[in-house]
Structures are given as structure tokens and as C-alpha cells.
N, C-alpha and C. Protein backbone atom coordinates (compact mmCIF):
# COMPACT_ATOMS: atom_id res chain seq x y z
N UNK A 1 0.85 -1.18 0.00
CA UNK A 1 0.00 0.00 0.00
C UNK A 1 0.89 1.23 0.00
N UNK A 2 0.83 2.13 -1.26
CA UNK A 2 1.14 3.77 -0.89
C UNK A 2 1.10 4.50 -0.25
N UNK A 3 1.47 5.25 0.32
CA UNK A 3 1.12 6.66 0.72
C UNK A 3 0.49 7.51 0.15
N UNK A 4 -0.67 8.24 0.56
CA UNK A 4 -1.09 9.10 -0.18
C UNK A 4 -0.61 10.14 -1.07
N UNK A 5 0.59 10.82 0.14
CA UNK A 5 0.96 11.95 -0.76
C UNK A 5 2.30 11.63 -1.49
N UNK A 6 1.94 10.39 -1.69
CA UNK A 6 3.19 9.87 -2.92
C UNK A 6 2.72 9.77 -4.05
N UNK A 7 3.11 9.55 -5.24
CA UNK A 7 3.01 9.30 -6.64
C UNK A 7 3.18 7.76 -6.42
N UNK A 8 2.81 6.94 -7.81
CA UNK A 8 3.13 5.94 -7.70
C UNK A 8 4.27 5.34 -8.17
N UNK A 9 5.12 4.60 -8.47
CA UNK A 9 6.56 4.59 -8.89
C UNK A 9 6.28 4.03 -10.48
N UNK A 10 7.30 4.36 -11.27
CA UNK A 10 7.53 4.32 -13.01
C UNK A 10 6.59 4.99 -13.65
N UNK A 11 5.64 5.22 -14.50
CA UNK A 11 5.08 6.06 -15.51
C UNK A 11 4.18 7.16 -14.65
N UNK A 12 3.26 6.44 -13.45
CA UNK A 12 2.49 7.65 -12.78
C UNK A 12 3.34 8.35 -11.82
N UNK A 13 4.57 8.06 -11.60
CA UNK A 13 5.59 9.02 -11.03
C UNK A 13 6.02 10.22 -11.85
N UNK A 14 6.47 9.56 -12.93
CA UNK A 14 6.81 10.84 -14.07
C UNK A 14 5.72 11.64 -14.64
N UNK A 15 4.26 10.80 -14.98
CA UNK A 15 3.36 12.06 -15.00
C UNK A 15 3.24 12.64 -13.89
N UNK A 16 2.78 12.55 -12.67
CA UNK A 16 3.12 13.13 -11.46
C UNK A 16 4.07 14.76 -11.29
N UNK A 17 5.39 13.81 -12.17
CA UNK A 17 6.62 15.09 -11.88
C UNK A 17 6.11 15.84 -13.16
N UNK A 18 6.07 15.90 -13.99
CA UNK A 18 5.44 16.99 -15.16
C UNK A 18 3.94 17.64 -15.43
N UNK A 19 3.48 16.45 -14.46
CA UNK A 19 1.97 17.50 -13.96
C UNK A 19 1.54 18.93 -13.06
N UNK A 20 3.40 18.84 -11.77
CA UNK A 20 3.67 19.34 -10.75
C UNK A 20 4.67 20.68 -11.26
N UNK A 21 5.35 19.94 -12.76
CA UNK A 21 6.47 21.06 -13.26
C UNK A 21 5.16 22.60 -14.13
N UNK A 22 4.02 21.39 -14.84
CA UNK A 22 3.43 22.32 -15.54
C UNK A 22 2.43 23.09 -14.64
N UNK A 23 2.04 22.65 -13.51
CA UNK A 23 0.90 23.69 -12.90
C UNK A 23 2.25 24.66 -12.25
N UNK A 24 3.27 24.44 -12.14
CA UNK A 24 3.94 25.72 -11.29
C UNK A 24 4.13 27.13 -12.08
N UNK A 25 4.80 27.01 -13.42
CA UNK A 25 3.92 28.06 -14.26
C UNK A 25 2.93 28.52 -14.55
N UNK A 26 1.83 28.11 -14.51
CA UNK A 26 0.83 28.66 -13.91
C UNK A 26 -0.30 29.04 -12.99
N UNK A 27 1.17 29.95 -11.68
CA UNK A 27 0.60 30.32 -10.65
C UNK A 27 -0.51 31.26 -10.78
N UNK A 28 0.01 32.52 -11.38
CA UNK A 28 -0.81 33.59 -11.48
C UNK A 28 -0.55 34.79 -12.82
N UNK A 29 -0.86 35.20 -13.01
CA UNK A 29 -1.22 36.70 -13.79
C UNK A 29 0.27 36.97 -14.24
N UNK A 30 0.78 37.29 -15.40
CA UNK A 30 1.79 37.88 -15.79
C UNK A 30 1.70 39.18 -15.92
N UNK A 31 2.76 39.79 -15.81
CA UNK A 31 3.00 41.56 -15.68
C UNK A 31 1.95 42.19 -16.59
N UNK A 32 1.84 41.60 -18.34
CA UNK A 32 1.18 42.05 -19.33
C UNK A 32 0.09 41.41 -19.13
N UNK A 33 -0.79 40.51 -18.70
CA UNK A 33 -1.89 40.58 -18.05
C UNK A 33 -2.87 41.63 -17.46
N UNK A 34 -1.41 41.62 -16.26
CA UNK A 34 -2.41 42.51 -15.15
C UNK A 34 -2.23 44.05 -15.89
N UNK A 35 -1.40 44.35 -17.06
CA UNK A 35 -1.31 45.69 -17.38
C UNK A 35 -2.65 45.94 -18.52
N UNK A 36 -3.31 44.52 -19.32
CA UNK A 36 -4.42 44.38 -20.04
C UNK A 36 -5.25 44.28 -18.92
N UNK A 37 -6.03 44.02 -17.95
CA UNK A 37 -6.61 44.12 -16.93
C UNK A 37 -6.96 45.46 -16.50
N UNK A 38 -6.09 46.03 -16.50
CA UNK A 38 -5.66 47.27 -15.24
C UNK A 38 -6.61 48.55 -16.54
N UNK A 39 -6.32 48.21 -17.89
CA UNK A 39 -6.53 49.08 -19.13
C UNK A 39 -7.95 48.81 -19.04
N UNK A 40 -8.47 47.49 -19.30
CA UNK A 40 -10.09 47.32 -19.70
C UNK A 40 -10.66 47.90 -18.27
N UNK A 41 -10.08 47.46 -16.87
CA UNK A 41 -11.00 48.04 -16.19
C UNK A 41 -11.21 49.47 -16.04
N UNK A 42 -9.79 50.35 -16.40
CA UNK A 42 -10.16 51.64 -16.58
C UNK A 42 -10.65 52.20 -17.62
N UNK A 43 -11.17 51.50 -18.61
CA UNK A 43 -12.11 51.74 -20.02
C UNK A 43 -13.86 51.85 -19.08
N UNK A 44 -13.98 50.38 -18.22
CA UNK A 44 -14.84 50.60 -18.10
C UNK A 44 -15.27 51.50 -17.17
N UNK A 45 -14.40 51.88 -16.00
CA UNK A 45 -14.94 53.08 -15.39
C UNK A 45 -15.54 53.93 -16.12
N UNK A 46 -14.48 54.32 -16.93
CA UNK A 46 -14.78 55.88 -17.83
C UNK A 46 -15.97 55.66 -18.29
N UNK A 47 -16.26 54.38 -19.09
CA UNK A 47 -17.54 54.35 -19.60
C UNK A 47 -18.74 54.63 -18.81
N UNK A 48 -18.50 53.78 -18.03
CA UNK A 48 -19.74 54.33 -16.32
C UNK A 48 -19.67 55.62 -16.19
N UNK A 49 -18.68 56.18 -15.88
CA UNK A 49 -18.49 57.66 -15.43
C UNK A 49 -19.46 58.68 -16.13
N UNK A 50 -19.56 58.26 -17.66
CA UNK A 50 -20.01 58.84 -18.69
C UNK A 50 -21.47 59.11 -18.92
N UNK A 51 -21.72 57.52 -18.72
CA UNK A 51 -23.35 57.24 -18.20
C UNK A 51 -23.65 58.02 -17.20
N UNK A 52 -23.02 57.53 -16.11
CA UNK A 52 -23.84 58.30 -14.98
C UNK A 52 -23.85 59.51 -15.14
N UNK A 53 -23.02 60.26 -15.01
CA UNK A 53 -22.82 62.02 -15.04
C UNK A 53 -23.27 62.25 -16.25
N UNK A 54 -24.57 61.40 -17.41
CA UNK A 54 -24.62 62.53 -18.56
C UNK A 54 -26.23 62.73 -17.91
N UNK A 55 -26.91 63.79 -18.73
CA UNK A 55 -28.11 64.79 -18.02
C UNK A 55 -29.19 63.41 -17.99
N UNK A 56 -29.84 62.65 -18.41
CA UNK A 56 -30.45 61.89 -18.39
C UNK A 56 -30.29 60.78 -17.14
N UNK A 57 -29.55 60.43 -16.81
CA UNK A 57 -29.03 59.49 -15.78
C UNK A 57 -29.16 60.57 -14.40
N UNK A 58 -28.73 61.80 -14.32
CA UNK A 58 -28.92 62.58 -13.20
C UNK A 58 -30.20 62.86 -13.03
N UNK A 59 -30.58 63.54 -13.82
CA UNK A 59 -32.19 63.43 -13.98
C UNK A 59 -33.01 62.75 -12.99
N UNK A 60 -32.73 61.38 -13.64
CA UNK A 60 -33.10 60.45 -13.31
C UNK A 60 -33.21 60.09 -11.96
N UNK A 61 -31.79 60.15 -11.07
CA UNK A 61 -31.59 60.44 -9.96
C UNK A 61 -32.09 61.23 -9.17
N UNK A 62 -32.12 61.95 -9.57
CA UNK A 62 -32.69 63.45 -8.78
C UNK A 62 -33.81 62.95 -8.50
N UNK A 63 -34.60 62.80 -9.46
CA UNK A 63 -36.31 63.07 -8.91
C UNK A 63 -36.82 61.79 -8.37
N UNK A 64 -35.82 60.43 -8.30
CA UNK A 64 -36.08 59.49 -7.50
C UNK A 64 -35.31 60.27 -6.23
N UNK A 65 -34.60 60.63 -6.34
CA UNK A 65 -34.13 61.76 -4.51
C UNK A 65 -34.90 62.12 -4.05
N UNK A 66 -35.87 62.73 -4.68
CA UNK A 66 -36.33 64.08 -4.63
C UNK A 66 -37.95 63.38 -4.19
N UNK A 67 -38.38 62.30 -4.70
CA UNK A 67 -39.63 61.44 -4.68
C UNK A 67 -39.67 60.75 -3.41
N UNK A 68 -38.26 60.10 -2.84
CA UNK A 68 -38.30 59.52 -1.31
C UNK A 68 -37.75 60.67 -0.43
N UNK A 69 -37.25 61.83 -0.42
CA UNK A 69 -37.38 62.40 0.00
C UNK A 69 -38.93 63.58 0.65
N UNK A 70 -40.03 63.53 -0.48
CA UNK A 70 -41.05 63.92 -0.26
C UNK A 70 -42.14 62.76 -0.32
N UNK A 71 -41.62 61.53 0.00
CA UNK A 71 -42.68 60.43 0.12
C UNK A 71 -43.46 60.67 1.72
N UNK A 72 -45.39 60.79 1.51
CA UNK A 72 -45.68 60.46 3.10
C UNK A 72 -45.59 59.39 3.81
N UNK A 73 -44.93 59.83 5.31
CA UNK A 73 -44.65 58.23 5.69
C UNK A 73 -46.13 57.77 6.46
């Protein structure tokens, strides 16, 4: 009987060791990743930003403010 946190010896040992070599490259996020990341999410702010602050969207806001603010309780 094995040990669990052993491999098994001859072919499922060596997949084992190249299963262990290939997940270690991919830990996490490379530099140019997180710099494509970092770009789309500041696309989409702006885009939000745009929405919200244009006159229709405030509008909008307002007089739902403005509606629970003068709602009778």
C-alpha cells in the first residue's frame, strides 16, 4: 500500500513530476496581463463615469431623490 501523498513509482511518477512542473507556471497573472486588466477596467470606469454624469441618468436620480425624499410616511 502507498502513501497518499506519494506518486506511484515508473510512468504515474513521471506524470506526477510533469503534472507538478506544468501547474507551477501557472501560478498567477503575468506583468502584461495585469497591465491588459488594469486598461479594460479603466475603459470601463470611464464608460460608467459617462453614463452616470450625462443629463439623463442625473435626472433620473434626482427626482427618484427628490420622490423619497417627499414620500408620506
Amino acid at each position: 500500500m502507498r502513501a497518499l501523498g506519494r506518486p506511484a513509482r515508473g510512468l504515474g511518477r513521471l506524470t506526477a513530476l510533469r503534472l507538478r512542473a506544468a501547474h507551477r507556471g501557472d501560478a498567477g497573472m503575468s506583468t502584461a496581463e495585469y497591465a491588459v486588466g488594469t486598461l479594460a477596467a479603466a475603459a470601463l470606469a470611464a464608460v460608467l463615469y459617462q453614463v452616470v454624469t450625462s443629463g439623463a441618468v442625473t435626472g433620473a436620480l434626482q427626482a427618484l431623490v427628490e420622490r423619497a425624499l417627499n414620500a408620506e410616511l
